[in-house]
Protein backbone atom coordinates (compact mmCIF):
# COMPACT_ATOMS: atom_id res chain seq x y z
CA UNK A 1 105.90 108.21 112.51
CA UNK A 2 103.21 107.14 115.26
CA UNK A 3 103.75 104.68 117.73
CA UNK A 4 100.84 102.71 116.09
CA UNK A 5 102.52 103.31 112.41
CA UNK A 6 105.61 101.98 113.75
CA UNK A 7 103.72 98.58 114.86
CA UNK A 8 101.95 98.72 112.12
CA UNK A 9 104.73 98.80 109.69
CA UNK A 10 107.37 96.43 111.82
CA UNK A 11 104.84 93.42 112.01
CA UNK A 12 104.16 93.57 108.44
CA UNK A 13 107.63 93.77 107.28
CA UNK A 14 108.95 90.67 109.51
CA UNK A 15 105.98 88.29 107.83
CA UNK A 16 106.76 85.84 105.38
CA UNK A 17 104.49 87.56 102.11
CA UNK A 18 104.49 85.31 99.94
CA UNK A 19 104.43 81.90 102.11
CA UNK A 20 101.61 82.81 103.90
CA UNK A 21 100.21 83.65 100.22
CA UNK A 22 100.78 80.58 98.93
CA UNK A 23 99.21 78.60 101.83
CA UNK A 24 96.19 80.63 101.71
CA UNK A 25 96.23 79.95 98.34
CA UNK A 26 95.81 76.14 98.89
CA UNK A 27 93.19 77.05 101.06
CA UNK A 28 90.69 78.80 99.02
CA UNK A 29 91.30 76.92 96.28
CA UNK A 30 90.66 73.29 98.44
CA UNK A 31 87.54 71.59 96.68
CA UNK A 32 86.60 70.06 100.11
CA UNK A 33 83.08 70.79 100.02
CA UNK A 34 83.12 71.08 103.95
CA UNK A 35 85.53 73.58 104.42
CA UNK A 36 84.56 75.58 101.42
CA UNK A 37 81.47 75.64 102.55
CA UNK A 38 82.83 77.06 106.30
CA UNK A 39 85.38 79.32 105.02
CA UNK A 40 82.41 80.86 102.25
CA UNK A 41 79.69 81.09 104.96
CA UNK A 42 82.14 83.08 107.49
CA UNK A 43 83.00 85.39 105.27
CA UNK A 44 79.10 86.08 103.97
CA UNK A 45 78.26 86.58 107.58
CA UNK A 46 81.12 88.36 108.59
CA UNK A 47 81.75 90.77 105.68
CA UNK A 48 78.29 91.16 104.85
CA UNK A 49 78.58 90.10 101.01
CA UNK A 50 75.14 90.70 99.30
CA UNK A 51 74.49 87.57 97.46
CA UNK A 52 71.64 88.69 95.57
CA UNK A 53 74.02 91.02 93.59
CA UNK A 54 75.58 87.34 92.48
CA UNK A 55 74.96 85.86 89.33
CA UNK A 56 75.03 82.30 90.87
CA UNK A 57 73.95 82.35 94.32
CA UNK A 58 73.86 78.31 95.27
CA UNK A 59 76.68 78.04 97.30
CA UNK A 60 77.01 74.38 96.37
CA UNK A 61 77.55 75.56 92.93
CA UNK A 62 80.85 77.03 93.45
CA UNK A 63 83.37 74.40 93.56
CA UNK A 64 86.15 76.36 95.71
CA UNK A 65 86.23 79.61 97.67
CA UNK A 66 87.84 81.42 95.00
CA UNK A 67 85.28 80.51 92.89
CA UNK A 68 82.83 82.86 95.50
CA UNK A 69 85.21 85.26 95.93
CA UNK A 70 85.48 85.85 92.39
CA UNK A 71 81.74 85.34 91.37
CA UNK A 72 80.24 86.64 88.48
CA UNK A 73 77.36 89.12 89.18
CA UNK A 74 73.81 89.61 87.28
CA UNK A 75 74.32 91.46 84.25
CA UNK A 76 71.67 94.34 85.35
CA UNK A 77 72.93 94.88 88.46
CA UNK A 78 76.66 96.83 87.53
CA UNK A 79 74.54 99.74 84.78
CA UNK A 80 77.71 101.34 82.91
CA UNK A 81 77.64 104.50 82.42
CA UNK A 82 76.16 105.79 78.79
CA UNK A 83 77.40 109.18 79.12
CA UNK A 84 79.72 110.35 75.71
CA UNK A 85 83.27 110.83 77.26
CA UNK A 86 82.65 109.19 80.51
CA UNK A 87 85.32 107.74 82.93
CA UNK A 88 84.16 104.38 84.20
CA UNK A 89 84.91 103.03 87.60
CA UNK A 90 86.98 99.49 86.91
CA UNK A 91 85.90 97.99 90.36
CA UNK A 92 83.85 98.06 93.26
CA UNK A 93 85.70 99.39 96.11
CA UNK A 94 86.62 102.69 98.02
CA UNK A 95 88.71 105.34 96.92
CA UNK A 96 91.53 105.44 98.76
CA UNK A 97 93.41 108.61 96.97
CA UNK A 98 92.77 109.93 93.54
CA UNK A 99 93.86 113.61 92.23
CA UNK A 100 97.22 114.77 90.14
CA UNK A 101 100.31 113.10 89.88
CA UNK A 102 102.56 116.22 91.15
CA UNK A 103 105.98 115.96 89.86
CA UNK A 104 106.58 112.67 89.27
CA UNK A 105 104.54 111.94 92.94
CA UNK A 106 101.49 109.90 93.58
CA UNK A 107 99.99 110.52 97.07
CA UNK A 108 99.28 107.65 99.27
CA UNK A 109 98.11 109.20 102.50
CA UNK A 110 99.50 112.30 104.84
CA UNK A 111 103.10 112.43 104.36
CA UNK A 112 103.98 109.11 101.74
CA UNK A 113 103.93 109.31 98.34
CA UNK A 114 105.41 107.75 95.36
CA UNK A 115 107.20 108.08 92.45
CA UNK A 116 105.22 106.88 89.17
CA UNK A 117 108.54 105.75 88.20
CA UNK A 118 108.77 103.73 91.21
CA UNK A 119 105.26 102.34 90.29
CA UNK A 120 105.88 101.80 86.70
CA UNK A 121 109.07 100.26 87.38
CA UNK A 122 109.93 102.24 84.35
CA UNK A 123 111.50 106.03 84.04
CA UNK A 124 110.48 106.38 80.74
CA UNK A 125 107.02 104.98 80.63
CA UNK A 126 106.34 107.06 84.13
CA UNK A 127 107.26 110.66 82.19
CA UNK A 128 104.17 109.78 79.81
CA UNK A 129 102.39 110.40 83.05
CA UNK A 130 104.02 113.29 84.29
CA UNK A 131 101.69 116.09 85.53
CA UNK A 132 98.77 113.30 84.69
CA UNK A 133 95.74 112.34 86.80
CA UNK A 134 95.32 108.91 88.96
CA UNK A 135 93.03 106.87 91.04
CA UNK A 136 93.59 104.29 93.75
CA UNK A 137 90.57 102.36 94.63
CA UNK A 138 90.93 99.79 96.87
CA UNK A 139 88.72 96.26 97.17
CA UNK A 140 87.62 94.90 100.29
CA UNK A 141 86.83 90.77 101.36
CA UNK A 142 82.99 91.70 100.68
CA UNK A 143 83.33 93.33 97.48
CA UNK A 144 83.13 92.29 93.59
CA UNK A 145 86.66 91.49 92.36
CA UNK A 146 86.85 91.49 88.67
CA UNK A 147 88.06 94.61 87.08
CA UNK A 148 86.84 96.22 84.04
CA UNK A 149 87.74 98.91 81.69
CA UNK A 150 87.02 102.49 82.42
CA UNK A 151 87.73 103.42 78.59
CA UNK A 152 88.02 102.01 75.87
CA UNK A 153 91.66 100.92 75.22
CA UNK A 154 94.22 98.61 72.87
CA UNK A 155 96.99 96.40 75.09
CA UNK A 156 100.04 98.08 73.83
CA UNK A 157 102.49 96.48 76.96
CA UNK A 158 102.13 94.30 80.39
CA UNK A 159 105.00 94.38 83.60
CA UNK A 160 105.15 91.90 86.12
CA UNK A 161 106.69 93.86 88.99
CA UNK A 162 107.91 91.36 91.78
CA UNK A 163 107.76 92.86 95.53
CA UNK A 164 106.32 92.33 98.94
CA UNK A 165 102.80 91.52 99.66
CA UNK A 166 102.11 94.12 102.33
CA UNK A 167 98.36 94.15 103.60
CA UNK A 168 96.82 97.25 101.66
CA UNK A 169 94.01 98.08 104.20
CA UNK A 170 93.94 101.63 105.33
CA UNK A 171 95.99 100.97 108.53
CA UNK A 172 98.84 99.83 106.81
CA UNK A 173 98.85 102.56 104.06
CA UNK A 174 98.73 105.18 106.12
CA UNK A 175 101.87 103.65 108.20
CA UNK A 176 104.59 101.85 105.07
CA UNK A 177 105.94 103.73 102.98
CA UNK A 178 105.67 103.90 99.49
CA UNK A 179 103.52 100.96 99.56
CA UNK A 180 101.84 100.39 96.59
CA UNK A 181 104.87 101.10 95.04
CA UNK A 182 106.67 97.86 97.13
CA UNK A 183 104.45 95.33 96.87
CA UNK A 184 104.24 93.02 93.61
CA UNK A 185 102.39 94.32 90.93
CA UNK A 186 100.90 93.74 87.27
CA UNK A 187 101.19 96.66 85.11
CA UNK A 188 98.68 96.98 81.51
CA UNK A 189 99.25 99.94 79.03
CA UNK A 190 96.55 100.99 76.90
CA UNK A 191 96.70 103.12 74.16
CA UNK A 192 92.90 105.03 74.01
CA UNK A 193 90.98 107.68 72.57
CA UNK A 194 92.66 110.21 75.37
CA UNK A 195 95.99 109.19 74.87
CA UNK A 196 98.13 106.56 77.25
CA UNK A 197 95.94 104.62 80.35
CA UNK A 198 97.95 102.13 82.84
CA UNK A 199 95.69 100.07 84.43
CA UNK A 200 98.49 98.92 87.87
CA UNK A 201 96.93 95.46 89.73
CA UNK A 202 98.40 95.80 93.29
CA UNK A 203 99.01 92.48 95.19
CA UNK A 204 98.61 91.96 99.01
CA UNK A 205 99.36 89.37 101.16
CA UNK A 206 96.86 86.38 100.94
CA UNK A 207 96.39 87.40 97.18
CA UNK A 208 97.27 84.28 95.70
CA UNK A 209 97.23 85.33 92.23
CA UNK A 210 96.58 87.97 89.65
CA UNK A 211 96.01 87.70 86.07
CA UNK A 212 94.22 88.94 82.89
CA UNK A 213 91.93 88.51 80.45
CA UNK A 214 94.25 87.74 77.66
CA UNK A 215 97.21 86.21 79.30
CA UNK A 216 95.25 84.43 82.17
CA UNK A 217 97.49 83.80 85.49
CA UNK A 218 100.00 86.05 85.24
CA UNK A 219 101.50 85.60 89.12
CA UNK A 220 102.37 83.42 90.85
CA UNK A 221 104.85 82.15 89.72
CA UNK A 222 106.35 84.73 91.79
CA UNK A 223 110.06 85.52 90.61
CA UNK A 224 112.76 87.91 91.37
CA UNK A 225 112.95 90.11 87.44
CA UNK A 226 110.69 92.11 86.43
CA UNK A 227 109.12 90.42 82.87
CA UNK A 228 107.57 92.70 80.57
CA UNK A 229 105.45 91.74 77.50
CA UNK A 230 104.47 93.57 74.37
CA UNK A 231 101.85 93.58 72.00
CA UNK A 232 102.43 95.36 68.50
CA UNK A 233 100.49 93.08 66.42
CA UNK A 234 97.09 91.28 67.21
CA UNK A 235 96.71 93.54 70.11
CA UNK A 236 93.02 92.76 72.10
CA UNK A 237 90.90 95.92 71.97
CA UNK A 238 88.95 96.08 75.23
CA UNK A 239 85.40 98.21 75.29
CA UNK A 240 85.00 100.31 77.81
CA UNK A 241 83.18 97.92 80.88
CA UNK A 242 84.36 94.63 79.31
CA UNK A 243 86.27 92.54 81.99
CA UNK A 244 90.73 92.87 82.00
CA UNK A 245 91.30 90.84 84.86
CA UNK A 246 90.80 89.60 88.67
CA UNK A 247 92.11 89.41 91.79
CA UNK A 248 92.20 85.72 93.31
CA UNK A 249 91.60 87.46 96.77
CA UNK A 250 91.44 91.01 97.39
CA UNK A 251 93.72 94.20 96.63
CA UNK A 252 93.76 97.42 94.87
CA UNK A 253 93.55 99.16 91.38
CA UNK A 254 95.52 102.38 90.58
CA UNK A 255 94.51 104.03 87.24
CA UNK A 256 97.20 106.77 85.42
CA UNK A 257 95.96 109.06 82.80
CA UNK A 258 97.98 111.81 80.72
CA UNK A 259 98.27 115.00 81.56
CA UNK A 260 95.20 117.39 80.56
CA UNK A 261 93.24 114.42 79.10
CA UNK A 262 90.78 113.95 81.67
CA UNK A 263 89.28 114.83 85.33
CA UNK A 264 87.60 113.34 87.80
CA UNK A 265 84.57 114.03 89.37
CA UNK A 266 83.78 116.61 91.71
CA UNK A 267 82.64 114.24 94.53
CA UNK A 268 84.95 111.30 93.36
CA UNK A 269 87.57 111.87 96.59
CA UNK A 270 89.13 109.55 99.29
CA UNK A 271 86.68 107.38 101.41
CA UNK A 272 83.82 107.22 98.09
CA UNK A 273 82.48 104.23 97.80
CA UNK A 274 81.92 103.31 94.24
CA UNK A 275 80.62 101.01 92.02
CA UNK A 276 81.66 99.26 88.92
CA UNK A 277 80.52 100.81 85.66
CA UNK A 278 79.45 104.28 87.40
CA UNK A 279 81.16 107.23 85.85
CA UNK A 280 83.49 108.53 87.90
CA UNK A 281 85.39 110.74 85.54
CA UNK A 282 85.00 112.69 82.24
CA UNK A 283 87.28 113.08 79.28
């Protein structure tokens, strides 16, 4: 490990995750028109969020930060992709790694990986992915940060994994180990067309929540078991594009398909910036 991995790693470890979380948390969520106002402005100017992608673009209109941060956008502006047996891109972001799950490993950068078991918190969920294909796209301050559905997929089973709330900007995933694999994490199964899809929400620190579509808020409360849910009967059926959840602050998406079900595109590779809806993959 670098010198620079090693800092990297040692003053991330010693913070306090999930207090800092929760006090941010307070913070974006303060309806003190003053300081929402501030804290929304600064990161406009500073992140360079395009506001004309947003549905609602009167700042006053939002009554917290998190309200901006997890703004709706115009309809027209995310086109999903029309093409039969397409792979849809569930976020904005950048692709941090995507390619084959190698025996059991997911690659996170040069020499870390983990185990989908590890991610899954499951050994016998993760061998439904063995020798599969996966994604990790990563969303930054300035992007959108609702997710959406890259097939079409039934809710068959949700995890909450508990964990640390390690930053998951490229510095620090090149430098902790096993990262995405550490920090606390909401897990959705969906049983589609292709076979099994997990759809893995990654925290970070100064995420102060995650949740879903159908359950709403599913962390915090932040505890110390994982809790699993499952859903034989009245199961919600999400199209392909239609919204599964949100980050309340920013943090990552790591999509799992079955083995010899799918590929990705040619150009879809670390450092891509993509967009929402775009195909990014084909059955």
């Amino acid at each position: 490990m670098t010198l620079k991995n090693t800092f990297v790693t040692l003053s991330q470890t010693i913070l306090p995750h999930h207090a800092l979380s929760v006090l941010v948390s307070k913070f974006t969520h303060s309806k003190h028109v003053a300081w929402k106002n501030f804290l929304t402005n600064k990161i406009i100017s500073h992140y360079g969020v395009n506001m004309d992608e947003a549905l609602t673009q009167d700042l006053s209109e939002f009554k917290s930060f998190n309200e901006f941060f997890t703004r709706e956008l115009k309809p027209e502006i995310r086109p999903l992709t029309t093409d039969i047996g397409a792979i849809a891109s569930p976020a904005d972001g950048v692709v941090s790694q995507s390619g084959h799950i190698t025996q059991g490993d997911i690659f996170q950068a040069k020499g870390k990986s983990f185990t989908t078991a590890q991610l899954l918190g499951d050994e016998q969920l993760a061998e439904k992915f063995n020798d599969g294909m996966f994604t990790t796209i990563y969303l930054s301050p300035k992007d959108y940060h609702r997710l959406h559905m890259p097939v079409t997929g039934t809710l068959r089973e949700m995890i909450h994994i508990p964990g640390r709330l390690f930053s998951v900007n490229t510095a620090t995933t090149h430098a902790v180990p096993r990262l995405f694999a550490r920090n606390e994490r909401v897990v959705a199964i969906f049983d589609t067309e292709i076979g099994q899809m997990a759809l893995v929400l990654v925290g970070a620190i100064f995420v102060s929540s995650i949740e879903t579509v159908w359950h709403g808020v599913v962390t915090p409360p932040t505890i110390k078991t994982i809790r699993t849910w499952k859903y034989e009967s009245n199961a919600p059926t999400l199209k392909i594009g239609e919204e599964m959840g949100r980050f309340n602050m920013g943090s990552t998406i790591i999509v799992l398909f079955e083995k010899d079900k799918m590929t990705w595109n040619e150009d879809f590779t670390a450092e891509k910036a993509v967009n929402m809806g775009e195909k990014i993959g084909q059955f």
